[in-house]
PDB file of N, CA and C in Angstrom:
ATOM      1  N   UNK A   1     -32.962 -40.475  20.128  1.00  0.00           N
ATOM      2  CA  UNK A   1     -32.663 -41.653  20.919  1.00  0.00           C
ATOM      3  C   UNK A   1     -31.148 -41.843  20.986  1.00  0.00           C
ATOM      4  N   UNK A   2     -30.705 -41.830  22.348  1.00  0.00           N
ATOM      5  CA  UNK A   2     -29.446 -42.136  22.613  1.00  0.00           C
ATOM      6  C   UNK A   2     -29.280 -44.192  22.271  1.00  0.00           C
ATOM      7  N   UNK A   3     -28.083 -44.297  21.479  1.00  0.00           N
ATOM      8  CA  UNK A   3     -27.399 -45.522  21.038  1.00  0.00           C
ATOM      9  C   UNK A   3     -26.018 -45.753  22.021  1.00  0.00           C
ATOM     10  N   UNK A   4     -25.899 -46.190  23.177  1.00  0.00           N
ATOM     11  CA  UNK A   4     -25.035 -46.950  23.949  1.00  0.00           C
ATOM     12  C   UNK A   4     -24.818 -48.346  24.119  1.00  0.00           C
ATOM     13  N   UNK A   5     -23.637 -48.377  23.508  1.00  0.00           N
ATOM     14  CA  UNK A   5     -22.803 -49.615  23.589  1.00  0.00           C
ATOM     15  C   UNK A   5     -22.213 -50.131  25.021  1.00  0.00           C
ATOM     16  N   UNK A   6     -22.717 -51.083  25.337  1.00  0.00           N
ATOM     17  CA  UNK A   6     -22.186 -51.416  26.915  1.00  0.00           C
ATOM     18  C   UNK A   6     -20.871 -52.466  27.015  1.00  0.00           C
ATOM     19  N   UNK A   7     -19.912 -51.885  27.378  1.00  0.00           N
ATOM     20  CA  UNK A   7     -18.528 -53.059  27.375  1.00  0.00           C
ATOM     21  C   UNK A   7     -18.218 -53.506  28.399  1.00  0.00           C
ATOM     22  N   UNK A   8     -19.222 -53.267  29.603  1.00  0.00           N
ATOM     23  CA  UNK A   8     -18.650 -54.372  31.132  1.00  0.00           C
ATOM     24  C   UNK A   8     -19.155 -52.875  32.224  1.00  0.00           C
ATOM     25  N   UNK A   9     -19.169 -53.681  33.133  1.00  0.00           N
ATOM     26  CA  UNK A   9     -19.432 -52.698  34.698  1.00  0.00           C
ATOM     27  C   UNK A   9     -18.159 -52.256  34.944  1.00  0.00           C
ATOM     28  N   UNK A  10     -17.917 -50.932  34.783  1.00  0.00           N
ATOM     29  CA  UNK A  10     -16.847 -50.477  35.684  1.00  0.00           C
ATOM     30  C   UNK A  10     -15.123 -50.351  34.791  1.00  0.00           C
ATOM     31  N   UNK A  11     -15.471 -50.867  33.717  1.00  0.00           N
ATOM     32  CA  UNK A  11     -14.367 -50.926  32.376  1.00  0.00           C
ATOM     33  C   UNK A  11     -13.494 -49.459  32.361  1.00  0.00           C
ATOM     34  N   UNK A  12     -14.317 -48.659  32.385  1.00  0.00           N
ATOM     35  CA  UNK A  12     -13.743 -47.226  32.463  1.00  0.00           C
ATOM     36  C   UNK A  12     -12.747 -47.037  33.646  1.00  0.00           C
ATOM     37  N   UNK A  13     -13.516 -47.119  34.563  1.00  0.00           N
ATOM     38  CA  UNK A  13     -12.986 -46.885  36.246  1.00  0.00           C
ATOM     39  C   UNK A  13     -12.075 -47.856  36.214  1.00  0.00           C
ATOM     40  N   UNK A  14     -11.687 -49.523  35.957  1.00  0.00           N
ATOM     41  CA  UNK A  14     -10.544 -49.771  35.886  1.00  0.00           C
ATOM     42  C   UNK A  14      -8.935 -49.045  35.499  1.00  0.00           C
ATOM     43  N   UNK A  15      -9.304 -48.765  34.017  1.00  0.00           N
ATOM     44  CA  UNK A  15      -8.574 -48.102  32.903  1.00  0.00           C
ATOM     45  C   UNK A  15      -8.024 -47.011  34.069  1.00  0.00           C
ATOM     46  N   UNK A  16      -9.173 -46.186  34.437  1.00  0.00           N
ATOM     47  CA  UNK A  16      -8.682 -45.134  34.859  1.00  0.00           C
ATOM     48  C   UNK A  16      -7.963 -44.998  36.544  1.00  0.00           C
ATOM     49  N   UNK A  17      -8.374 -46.095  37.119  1.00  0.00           N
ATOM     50  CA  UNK A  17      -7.450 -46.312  38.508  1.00  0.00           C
ATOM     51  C   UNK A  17      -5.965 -46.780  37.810  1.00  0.00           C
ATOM     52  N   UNK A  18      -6.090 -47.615  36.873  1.00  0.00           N
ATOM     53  CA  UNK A  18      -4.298 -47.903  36.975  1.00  0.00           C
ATOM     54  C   UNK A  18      -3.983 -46.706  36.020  1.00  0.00           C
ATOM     55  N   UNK A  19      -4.489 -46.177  35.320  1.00  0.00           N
ATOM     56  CA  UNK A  19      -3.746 -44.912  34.971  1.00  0.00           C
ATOM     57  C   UNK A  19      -3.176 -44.224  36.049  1.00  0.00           C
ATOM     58  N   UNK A  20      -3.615 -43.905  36.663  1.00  0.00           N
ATOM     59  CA  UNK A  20      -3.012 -43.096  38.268  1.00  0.00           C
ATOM     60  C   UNK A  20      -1.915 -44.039  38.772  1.00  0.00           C
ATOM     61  N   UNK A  21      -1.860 -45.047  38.670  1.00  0.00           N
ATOM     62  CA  UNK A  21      -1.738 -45.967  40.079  1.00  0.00           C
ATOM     63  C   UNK A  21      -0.400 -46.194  39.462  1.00  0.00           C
ATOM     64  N   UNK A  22      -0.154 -46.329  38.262  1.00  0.00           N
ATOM     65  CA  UNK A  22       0.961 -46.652  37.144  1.00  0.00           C
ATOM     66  C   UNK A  22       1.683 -45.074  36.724  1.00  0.00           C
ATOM     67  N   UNK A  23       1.110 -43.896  37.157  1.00  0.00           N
ATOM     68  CA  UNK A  23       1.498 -42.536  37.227  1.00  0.00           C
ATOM     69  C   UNK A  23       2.444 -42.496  38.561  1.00  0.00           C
ATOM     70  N   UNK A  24       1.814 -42.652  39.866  1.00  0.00           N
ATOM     71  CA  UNK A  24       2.252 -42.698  40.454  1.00  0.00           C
ATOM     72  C   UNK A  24       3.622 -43.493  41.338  1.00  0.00           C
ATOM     73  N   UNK A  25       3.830 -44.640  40.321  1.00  0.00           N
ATOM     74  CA  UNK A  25       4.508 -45.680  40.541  1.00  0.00           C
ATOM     75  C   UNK A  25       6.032 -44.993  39.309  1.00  0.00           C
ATOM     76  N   UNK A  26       5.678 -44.400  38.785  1.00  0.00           N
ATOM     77  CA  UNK A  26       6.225 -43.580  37.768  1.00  0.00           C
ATOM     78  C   UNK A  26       6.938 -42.200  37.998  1.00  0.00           C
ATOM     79  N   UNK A  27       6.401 -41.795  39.079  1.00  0.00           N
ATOM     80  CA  UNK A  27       6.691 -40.553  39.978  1.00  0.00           C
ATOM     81  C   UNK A  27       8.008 -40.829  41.081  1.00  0.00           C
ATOM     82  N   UNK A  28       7.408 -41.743  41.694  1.00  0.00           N
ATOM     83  CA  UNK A  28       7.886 -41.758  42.592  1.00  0.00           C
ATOM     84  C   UNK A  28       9.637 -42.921  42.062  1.00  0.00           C
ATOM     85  N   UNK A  29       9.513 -43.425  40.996  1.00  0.00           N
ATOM     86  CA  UNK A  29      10.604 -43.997  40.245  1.00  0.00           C
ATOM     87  C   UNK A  29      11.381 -42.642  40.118  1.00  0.00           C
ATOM     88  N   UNK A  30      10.741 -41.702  39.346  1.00  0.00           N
ATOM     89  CA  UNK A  30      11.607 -40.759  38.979  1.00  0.00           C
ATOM     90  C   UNK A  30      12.987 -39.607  40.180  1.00  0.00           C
ATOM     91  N   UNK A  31      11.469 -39.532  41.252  1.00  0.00           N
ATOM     92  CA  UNK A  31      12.335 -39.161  42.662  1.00  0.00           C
ATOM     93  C   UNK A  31      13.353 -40.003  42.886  1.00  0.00           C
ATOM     94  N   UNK A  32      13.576 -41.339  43.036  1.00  0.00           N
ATOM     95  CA  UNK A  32      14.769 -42.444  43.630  1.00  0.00           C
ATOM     96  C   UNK A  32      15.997 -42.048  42.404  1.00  0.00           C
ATOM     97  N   UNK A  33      14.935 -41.967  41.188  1.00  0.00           N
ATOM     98  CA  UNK A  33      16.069 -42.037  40.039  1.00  0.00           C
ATOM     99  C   UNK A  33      17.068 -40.710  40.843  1.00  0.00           C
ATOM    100  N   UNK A  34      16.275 -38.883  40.555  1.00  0.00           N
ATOM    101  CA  UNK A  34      17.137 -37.939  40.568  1.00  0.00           C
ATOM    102  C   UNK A  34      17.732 -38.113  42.286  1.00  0.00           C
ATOM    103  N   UNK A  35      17.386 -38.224  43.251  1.00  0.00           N
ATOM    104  CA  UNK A  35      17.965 -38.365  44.616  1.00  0.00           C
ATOM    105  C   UNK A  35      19.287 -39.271  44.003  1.00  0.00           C
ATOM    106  N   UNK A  36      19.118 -40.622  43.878  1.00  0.00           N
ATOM    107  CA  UNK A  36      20.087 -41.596  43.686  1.00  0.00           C
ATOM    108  C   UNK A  36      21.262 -40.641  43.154  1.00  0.00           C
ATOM    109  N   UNK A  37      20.800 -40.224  41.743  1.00  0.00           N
ATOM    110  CA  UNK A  37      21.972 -39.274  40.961  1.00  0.00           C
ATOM    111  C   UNK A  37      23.042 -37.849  41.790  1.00  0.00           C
ATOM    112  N   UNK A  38      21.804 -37.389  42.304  1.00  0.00           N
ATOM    113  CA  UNK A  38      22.438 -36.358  42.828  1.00  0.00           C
ATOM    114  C   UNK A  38      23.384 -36.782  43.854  1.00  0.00           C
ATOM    115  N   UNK A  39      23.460 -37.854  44.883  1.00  0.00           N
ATOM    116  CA  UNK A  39      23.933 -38.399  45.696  1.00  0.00           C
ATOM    117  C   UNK A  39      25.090 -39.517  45.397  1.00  0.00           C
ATOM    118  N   UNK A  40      24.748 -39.531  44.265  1.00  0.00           N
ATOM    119  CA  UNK A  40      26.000 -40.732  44.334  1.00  0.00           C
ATOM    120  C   UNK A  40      26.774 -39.702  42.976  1.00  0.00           C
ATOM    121  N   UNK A  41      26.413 -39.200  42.340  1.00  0.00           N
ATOM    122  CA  UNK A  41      26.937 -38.606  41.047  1.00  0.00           C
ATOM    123  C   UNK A  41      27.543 -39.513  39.961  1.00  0.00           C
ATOM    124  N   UNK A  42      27.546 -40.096  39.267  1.00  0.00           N
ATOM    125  CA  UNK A  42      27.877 -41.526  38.638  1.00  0.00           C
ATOM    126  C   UNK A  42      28.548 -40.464  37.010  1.00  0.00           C
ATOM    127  N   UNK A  43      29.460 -40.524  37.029  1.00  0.00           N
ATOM    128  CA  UNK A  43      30.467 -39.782  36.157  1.00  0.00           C
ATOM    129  C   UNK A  43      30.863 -40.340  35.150  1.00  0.00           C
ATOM    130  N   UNK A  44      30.993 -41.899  34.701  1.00  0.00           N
ATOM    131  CA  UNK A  44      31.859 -42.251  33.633  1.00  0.00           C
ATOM    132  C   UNK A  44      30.955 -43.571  33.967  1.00  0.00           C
ATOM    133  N   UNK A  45      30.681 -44.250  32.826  1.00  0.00           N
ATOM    134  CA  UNK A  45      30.042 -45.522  32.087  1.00  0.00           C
ATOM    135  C   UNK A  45      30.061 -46.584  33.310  1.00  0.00           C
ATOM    136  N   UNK A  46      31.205 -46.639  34.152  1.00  0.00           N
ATOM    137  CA  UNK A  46      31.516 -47.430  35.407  1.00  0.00           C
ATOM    138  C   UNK A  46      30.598 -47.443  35.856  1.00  0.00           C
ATOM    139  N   UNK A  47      30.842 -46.040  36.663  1.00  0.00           N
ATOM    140  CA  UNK A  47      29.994 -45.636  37.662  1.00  0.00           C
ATOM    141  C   UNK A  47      28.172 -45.973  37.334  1.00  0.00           C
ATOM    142  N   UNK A  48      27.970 -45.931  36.253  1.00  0.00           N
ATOM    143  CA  UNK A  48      26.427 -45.907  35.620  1.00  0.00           C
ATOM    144  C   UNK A  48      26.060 -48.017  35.927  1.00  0.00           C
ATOM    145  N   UNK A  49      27.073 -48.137  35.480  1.00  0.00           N
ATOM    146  CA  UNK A  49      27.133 -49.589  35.152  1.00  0.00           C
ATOM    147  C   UNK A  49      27.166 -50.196  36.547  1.00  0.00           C
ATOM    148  N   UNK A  50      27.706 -49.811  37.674  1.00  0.00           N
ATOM    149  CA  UNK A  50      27.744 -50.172  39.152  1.00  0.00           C
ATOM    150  C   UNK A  50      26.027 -49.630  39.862  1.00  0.00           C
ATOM    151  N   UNK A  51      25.648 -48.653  39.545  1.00  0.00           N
ATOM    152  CA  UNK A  51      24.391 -48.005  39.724  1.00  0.00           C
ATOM    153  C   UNK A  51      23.438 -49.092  39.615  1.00  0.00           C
ATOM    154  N   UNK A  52      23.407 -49.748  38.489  1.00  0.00           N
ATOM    155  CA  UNK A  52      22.330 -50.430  37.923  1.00  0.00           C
ATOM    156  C   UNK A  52      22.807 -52.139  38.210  1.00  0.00           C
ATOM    157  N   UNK A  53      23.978 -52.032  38.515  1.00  0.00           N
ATOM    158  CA  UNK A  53      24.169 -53.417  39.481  1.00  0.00           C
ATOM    159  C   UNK A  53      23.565 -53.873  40.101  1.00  0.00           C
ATOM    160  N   UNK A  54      23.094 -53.186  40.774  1.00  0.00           N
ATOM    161  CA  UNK A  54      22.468 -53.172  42.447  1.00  0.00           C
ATOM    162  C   UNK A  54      21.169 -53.767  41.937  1.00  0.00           C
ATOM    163  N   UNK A  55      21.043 -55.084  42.637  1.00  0.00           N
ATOM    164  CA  UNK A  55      19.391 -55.143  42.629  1.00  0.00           C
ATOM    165  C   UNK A  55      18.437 -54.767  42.772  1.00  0.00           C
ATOM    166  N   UNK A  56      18.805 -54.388  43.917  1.00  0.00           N
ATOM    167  CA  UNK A  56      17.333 -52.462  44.385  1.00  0.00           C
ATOM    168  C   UNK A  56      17.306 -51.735  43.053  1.00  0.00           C
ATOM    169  N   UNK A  57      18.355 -51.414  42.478  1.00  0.00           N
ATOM    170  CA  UNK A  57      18.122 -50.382  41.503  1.00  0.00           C
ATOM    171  C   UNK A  57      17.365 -51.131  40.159  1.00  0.00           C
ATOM    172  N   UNK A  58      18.029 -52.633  39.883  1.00  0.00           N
ATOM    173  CA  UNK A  58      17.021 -53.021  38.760  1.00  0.00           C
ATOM    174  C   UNK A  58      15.765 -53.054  38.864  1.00  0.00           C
ATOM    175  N   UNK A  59      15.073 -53.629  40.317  1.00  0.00           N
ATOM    176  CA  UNK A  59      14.027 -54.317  40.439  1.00  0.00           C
ATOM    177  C   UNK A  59      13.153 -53.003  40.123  1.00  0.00           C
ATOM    178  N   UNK A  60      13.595 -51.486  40.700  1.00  0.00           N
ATOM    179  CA  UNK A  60      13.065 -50.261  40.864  1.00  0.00           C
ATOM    180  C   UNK A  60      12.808 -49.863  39.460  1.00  0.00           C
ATOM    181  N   UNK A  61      14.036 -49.836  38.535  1.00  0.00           N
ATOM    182  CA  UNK A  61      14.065 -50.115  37.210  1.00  0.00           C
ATOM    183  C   UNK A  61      12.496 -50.831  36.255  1.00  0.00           C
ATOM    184  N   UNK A  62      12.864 -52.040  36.609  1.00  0.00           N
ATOM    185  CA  UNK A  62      11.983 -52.603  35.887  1.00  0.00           C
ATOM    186  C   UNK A  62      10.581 -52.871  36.353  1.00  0.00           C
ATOM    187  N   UNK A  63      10.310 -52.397  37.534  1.00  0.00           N
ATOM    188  CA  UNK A  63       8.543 -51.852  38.098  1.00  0.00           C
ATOM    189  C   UNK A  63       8.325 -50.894  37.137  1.00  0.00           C
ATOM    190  N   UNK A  64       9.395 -49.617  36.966  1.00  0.00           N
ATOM    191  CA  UNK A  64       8.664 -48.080  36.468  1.00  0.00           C
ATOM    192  C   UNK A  64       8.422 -49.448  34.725  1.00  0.00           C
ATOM    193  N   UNK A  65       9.330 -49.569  34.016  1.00  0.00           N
ATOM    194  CA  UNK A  65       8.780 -49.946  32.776  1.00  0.00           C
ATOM    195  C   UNK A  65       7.902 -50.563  32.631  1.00  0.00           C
ATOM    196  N   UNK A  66       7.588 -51.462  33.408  1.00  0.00           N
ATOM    197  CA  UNK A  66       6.238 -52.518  33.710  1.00  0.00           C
ATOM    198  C   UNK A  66       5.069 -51.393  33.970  1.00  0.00           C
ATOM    199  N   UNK A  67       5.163 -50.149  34.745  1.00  0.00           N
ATOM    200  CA  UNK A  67       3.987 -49.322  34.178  1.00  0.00           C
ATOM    201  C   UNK A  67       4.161 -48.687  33.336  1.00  0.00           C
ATOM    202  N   UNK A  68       5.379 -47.924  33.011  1.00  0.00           N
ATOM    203  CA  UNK A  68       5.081 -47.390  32.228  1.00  0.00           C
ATOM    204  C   UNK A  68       4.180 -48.267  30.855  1.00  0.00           C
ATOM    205  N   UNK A  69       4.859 -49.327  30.289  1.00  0.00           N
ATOM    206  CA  UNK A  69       4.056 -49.957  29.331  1.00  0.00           C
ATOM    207  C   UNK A  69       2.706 -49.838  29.727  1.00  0.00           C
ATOM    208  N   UNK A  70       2.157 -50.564  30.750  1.00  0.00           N
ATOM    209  CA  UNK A  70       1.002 -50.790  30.969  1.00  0.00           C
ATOM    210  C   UNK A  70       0.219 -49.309  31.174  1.00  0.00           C
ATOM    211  N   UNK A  71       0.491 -48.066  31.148  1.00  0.00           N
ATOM    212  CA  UNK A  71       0.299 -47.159  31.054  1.00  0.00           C
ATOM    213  C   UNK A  71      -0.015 -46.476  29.826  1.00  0.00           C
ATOM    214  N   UNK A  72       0.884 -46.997  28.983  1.00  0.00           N
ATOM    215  CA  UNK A  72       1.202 -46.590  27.614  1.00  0.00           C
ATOM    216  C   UNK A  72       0.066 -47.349  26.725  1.00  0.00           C
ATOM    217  N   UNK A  73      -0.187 -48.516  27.067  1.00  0.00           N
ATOM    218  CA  UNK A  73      -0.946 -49.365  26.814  1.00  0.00           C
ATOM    219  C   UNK A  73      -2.566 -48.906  26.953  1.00  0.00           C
ATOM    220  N   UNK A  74      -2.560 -48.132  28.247  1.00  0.00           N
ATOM    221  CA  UNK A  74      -4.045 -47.804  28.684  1.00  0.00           C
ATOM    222  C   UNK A  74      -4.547 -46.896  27.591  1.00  0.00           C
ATOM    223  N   UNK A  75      -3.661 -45.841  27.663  1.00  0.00           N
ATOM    224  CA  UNK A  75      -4.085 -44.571  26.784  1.00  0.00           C
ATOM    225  C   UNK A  75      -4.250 -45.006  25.863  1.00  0.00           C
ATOM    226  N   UNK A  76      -3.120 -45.553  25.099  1.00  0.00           N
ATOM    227  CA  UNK A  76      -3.138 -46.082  23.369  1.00  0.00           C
ATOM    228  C   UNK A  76      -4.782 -46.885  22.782  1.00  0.00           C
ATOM    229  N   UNK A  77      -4.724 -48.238  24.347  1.00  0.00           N
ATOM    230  CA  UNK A  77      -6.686 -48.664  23.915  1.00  0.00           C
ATOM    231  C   UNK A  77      -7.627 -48.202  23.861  1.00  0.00           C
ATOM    232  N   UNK A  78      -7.524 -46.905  24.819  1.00  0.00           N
ATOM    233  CA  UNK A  78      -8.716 -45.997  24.564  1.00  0.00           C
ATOM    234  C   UNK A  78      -8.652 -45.113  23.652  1.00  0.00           C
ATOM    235  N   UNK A  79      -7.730 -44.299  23.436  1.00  0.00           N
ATOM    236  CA  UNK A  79      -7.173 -43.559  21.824  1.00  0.00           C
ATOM    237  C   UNK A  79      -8.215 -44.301  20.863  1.00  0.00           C
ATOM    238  N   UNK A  80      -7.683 -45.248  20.662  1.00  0.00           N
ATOM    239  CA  UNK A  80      -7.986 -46.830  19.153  1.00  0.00           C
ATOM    240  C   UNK A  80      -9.128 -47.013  19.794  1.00  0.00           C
ATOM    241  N   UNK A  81      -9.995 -46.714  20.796  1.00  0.00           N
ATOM    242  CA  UNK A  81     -11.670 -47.450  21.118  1.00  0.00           C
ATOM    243  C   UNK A  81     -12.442 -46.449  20.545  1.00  0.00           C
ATOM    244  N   UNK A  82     -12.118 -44.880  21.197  1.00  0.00           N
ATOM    245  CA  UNK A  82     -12.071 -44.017  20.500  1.00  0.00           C
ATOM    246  C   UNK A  82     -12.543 -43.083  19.159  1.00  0.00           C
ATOM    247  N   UNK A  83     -11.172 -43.973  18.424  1.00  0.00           N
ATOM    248  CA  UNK A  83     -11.553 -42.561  17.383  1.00  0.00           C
ATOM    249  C   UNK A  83     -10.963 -44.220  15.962  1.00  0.00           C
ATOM    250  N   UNK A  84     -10.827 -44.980  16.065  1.00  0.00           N
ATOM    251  CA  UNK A  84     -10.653 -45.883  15.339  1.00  0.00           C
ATOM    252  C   UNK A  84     -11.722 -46.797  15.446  1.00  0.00           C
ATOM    253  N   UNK A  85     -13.232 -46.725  14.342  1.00  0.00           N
ATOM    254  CA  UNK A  85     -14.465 -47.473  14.523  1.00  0.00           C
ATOM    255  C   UNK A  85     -14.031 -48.626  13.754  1.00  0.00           C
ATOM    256  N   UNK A  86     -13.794 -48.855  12.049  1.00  0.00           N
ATOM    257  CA  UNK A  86     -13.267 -50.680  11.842  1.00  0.00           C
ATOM    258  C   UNK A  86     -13.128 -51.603  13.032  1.00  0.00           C
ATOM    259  N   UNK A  87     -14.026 -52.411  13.328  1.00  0.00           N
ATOM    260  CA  UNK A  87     -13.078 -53.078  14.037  1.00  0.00           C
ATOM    261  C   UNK A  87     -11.824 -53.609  13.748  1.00  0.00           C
ATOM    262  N   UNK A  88     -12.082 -54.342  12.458  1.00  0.00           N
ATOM    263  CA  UNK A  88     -10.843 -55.110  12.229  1.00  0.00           C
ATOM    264  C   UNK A  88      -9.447 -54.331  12.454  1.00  0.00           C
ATOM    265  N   UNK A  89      -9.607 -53.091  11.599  1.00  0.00           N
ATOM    266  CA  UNK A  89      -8.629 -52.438  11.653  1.00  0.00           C
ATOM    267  C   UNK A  89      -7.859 -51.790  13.035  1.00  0.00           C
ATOM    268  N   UNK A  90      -8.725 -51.717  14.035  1.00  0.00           N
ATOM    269  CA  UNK A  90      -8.647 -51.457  15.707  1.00  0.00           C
ATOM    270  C   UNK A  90      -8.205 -52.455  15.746  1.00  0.00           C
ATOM    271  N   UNK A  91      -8.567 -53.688  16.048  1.00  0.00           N
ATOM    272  CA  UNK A  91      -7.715 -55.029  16.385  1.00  0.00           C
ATOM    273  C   UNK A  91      -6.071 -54.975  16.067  1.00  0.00           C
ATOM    274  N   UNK A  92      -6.178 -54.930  14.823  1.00  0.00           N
ATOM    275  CA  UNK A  92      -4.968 -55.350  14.173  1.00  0.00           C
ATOM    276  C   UNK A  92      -3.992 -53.733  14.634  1.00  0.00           C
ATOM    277  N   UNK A  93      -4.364 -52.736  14.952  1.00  0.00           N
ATOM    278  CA  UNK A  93      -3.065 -51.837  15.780  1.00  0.00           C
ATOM    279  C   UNK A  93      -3.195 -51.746  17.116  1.00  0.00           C
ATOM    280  N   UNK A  94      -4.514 -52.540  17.833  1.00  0.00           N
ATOM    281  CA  UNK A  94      -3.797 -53.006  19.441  1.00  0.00           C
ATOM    282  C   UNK A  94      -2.908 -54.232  19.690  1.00  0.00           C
ATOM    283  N   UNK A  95      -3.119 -55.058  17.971  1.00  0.00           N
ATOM    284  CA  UNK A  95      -1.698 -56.518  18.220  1.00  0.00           C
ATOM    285  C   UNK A  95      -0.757 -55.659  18.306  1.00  0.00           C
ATOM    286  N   UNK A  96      -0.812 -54.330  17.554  1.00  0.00           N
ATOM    287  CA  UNK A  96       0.456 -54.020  16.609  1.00  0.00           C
ATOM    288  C   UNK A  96       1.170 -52.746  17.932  1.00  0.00           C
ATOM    289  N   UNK A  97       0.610 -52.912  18.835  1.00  0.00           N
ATOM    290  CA  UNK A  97       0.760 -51.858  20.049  1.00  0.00           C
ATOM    291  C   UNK A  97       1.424 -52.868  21.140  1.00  0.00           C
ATOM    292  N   UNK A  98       0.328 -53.896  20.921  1.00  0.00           N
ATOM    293  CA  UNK A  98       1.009 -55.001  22.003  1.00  0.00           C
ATOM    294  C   UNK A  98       1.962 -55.309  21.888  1.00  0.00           C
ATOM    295  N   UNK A  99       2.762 -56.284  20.796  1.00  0.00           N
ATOM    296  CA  UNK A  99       3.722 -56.582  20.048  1.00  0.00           C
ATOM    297  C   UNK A  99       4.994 -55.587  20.141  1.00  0.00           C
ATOM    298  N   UNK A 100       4.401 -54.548  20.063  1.00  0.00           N
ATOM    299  CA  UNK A 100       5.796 -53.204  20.079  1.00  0.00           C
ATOM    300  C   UNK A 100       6.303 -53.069  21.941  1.00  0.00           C
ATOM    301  N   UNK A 101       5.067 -53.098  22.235  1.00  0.00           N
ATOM    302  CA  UNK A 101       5.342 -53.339  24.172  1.00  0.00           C
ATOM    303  C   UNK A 101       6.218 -54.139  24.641  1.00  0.00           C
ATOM    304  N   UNK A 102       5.704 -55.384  24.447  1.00  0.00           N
ATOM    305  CA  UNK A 102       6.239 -56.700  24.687  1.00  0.00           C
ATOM    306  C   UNK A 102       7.822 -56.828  24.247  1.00  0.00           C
ATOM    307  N   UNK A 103       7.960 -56.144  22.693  1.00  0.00           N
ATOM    308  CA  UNK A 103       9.481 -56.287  22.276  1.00  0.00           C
ATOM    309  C   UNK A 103      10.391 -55.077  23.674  1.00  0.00           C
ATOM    310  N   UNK A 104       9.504 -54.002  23.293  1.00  0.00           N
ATOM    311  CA  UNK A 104      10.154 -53.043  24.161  1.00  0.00           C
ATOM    312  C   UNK A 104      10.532 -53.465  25.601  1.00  0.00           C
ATOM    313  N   UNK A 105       9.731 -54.412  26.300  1.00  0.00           N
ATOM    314  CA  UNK A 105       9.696 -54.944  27.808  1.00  0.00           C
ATOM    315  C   UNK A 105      10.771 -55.629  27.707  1.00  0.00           C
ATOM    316  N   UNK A 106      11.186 -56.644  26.546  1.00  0.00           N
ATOM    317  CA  UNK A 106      12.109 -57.743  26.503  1.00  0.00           C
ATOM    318  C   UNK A 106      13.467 -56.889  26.157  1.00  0.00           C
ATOM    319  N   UNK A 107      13.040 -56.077  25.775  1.00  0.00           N
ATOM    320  CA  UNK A 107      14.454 -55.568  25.441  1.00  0.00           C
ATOM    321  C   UNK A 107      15.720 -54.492  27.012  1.00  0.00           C
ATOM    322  N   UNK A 108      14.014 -54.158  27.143  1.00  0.00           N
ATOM    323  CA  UNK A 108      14.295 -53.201  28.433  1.00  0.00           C
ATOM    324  C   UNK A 108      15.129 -54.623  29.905  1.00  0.00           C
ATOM    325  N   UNK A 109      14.396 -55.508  29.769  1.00  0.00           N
ATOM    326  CA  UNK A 109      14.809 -56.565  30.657  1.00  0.00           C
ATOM    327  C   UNK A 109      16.181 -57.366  30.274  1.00  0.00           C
ATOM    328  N   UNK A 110      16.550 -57.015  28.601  1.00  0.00           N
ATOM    329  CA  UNK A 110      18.141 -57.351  28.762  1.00  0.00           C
ATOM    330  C   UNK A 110      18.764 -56.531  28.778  1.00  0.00           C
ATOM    331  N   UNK A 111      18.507 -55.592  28.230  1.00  0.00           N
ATOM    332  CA  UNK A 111      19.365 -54.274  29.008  1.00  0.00           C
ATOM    333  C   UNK A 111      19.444 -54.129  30.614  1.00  0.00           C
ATOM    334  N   UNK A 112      18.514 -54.330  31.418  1.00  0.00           N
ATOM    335  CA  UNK A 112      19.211 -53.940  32.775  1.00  0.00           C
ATOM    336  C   UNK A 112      19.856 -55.373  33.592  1.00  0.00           C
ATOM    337  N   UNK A 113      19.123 -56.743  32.627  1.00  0.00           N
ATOM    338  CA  UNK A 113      20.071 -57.714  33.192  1.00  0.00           C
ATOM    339  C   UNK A 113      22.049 -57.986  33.046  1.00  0.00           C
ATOM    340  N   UNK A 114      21.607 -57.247  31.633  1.00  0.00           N
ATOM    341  CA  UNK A 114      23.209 -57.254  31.264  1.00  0.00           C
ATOM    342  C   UNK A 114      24.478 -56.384  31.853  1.00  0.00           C
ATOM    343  N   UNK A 115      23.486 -55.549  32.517  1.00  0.00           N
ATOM    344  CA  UNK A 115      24.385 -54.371  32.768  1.00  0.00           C
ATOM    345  C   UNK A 115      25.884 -55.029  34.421  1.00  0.00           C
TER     346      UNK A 115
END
């Protein structure tokens, strides 16, 4: 006798559309990134620091980290759904995943505000 645990309609297929969707948003960051570079060539700390001036370039900036986390995030919950049965102990390293995100997001967002 098969034992299946049911966690919602379609839980998987979520997970797995923004995996793509947050890949692709990730891709196509990376193209603007190397085009931008190759084209403008940004040589000395200035130049880097004028790059990331630009509002286009933060906002572009801080979409890719917003998936990437949320990307990083996907894999990591299913990893820990996975192969980590405790619950308790699953709980307490998706706070401990969240928590590391969240610092990382805040940090990533004063870094490109400051620049």
């Amino acid at each position: 006798m098969v034992n299946r645990t049911v966690v919602g309609a379609h839980y998987g297929l979520t997970g797995w559309l923004a995996q793509r969707i947050t890949a692709v948003v990730m891709a196509l960051y990376t193209l603007l990134f190397l085009v931008t570079v190759v084209l403008l060539r940004p040589g000395d700390f200035d130049a880097w620091r004028a790059l990331f001036a630009a509002g286009w370039m933060r906002i572009a900036t801080l979409l890719f980290f917003v998936s990437l986390f949320a990307h990083a995030w996907i894999g990591v919950r299913d990893i820990l759904m996975d192969y980590v049965k405790p619950t308790g102990l699953r709980l307490a390293l998706e706070v401990a995943v969240i928590v590391a995100l969240g610092a990382y997001g805040a940090w990533a967002v004063e870094i490109l505000w400051r620049a």
